[in-house]
C-alpha atoms as a PDB file:
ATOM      1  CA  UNK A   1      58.939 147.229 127.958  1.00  0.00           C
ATOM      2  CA  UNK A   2      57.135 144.028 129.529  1.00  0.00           C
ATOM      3  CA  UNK A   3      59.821 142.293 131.759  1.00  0.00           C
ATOM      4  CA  UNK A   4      58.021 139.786 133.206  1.00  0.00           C
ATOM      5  CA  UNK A   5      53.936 138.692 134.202  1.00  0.00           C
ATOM      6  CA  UNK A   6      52.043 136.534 135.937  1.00  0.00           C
ATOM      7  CA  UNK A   7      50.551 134.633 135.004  1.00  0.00           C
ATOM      8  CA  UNK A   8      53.234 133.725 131.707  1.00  0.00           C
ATOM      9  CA  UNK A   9      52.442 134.052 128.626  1.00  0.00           C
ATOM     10  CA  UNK A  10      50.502 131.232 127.381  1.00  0.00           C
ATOM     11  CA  UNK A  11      50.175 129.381 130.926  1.00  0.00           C
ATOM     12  CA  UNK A  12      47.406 126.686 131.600  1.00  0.00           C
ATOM     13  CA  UNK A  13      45.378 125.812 134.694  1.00  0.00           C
ATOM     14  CA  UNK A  14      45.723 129.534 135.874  1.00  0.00           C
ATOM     15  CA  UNK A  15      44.070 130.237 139.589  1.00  0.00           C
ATOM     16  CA  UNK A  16      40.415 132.231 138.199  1.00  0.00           C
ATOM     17  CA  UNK A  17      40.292 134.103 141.598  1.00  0.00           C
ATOM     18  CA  UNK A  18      44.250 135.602 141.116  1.00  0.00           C
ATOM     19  CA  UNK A  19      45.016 138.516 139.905  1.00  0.00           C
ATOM     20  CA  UNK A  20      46.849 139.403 137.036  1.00  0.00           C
ATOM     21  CA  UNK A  21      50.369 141.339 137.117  1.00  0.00           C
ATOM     22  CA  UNK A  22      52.237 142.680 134.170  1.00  0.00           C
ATOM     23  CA  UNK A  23      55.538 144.315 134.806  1.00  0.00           C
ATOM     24  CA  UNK A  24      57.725 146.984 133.068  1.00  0.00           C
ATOM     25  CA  UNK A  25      61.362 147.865 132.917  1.00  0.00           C
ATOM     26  CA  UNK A  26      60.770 151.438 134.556  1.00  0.00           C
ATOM     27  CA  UNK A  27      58.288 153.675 136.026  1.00  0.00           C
ATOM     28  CA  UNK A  28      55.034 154.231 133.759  1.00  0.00           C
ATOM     29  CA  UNK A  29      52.560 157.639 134.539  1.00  0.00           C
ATOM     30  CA  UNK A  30      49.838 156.007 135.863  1.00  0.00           C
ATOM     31  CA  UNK A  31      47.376 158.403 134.664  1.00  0.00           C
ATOM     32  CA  UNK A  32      48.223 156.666 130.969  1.00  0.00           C
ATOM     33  CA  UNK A  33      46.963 153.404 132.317  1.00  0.00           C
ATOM     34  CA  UNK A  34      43.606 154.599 132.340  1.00  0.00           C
ATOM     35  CA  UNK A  35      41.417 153.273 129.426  1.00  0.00           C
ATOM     36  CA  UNK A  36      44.056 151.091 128.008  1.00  0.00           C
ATOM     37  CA  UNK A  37      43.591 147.623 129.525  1.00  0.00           C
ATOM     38  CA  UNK A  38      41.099 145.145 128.048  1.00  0.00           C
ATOM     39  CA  UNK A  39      40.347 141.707 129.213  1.00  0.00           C
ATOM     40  CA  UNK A  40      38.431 139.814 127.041  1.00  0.00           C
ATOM     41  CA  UNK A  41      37.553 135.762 126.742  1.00  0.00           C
ATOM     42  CA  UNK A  42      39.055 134.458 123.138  1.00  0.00           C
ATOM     43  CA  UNK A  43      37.646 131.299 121.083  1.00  0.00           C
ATOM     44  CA  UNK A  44      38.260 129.878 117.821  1.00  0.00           C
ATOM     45  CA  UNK A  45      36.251 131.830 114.991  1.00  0.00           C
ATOM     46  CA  UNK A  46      32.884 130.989 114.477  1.00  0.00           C
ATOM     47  CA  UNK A  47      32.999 129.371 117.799  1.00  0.00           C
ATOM     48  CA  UNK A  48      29.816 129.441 120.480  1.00  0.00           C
ATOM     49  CA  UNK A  49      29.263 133.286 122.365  1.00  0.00           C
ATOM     50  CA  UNK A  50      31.848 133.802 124.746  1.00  0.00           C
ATOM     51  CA  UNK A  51      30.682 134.867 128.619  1.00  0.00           C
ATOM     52  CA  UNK A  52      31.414 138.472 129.460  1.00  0.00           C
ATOM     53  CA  UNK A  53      34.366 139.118 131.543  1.00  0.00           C
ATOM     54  CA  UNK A  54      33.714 140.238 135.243  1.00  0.00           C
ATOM     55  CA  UNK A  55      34.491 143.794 136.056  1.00  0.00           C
ATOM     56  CA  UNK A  56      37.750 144.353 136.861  1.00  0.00           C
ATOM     57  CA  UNK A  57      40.127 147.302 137.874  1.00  0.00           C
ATOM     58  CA  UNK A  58      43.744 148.114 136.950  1.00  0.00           C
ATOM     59  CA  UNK A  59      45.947 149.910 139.105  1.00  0.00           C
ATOM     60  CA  UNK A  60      49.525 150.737 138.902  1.00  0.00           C
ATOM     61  CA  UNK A  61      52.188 149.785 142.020  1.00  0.00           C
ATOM     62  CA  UNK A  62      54.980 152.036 141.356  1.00  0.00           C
ATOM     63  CA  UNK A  63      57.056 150.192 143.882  1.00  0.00           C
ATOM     64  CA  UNK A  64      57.407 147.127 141.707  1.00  0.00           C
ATOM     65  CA  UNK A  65      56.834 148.574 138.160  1.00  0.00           C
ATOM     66  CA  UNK A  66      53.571 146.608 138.097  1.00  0.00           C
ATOM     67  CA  UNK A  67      50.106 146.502 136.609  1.00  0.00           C
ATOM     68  CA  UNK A  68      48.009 144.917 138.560  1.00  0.00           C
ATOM     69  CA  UNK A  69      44.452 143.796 137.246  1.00  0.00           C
ATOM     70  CA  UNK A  70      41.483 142.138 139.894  1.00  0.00           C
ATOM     71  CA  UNK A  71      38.536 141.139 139.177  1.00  0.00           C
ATOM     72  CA  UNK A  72      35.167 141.430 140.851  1.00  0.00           C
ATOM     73  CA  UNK A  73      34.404 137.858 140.594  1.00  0.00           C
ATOM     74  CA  UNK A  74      36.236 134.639 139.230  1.00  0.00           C
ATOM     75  CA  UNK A  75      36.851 134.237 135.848  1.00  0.00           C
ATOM     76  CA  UNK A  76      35.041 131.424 133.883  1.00  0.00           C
ATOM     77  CA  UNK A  77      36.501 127.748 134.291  1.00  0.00           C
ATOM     78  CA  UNK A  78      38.609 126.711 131.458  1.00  0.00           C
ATOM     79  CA  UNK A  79      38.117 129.766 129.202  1.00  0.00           C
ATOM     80  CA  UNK A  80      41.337 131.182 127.127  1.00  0.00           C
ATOM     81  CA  UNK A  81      41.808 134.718 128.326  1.00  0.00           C
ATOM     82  CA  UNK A  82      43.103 137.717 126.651  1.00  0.00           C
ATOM     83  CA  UNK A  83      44.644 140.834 128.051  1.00  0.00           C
ATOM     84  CA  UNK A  84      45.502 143.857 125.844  1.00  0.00           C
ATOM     85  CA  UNK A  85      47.675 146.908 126.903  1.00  0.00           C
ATOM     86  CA  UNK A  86      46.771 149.656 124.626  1.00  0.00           C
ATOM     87  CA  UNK A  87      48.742 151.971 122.743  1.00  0.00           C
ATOM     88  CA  UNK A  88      49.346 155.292 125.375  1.00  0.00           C
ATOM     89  CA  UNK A  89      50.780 154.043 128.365  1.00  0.00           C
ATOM     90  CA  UNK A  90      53.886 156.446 128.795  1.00  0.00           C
ATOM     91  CA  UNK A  91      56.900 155.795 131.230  1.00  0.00           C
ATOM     92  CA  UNK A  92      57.530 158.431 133.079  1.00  0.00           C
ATOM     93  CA  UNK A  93      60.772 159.418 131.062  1.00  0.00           C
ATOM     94  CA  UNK A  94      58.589 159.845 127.861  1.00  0.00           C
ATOM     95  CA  UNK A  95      58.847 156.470 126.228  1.00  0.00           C
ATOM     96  CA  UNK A  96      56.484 154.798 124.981  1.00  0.00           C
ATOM     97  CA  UNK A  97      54.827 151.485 125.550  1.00  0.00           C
ATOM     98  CA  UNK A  98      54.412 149.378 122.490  1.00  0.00           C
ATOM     99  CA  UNK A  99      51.027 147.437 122.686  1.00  0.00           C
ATOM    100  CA  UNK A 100      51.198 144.402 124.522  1.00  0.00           C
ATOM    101  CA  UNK A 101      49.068 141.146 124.648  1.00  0.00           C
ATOM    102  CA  UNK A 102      49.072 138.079 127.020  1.00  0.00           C
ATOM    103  CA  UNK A 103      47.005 134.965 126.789  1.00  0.00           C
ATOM    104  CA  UNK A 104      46.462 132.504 129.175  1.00  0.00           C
ATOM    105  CA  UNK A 105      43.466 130.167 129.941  1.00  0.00           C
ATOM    106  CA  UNK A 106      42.215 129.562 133.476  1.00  0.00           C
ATOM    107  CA  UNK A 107      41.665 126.160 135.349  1.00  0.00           C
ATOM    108  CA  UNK A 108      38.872 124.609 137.394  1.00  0.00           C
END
């Protein structure tokens, strides 16, 4: 499961240029990372077009448990942002990751 991430659930003024960490309770296969991380920028319904999100990459640090995701270039100022761990990431005992979200929006 999730233990911890940063930045927390829900958090305001987040640094654009930092990356994000999520991290579990045990080791996960990194090879079932692949494919499974979205970032995406979330508005109300009906809202104006959202900007794309850079390009990022996801890599796992099996030292600390951790996904870390960085991104090419800064995120938009003041945008909400979503990140979405798909169904398929596997610890390396077998179990399975239940989907995971975490929103946060960005500062300056």
């Amino acid at each position: 499961e999730v233990i911890f991430s940063a930045p927390v659930q829900e958090d305001q003024g987040v640094d654009r240029g930092a990356p994000v960490r999520i991290q579990f309770s045990r080791d996960v296969d990194p090879r079932t990372i692949r494919d499974r991380v979205s970032v995406k920028y979330v508005g109300p319904p009906g809202g104006p077009p959202l900007p794309a999100v850079p390009a990022f990459t996801a890599s796992y640090n099996d030292a600390v448990h951790a996904i870390e995701i960085k991104f090419d270039a800064p995120l938009e100022s003041f945008q909400r942002v979503q990140v979405e761990l798909r169904e398929g990431i596997v610890a390396l005992d077998g179990q399975v990751l239940k989907p995971f979200t975490l929103t946060f929006t960005t500062g300056r």
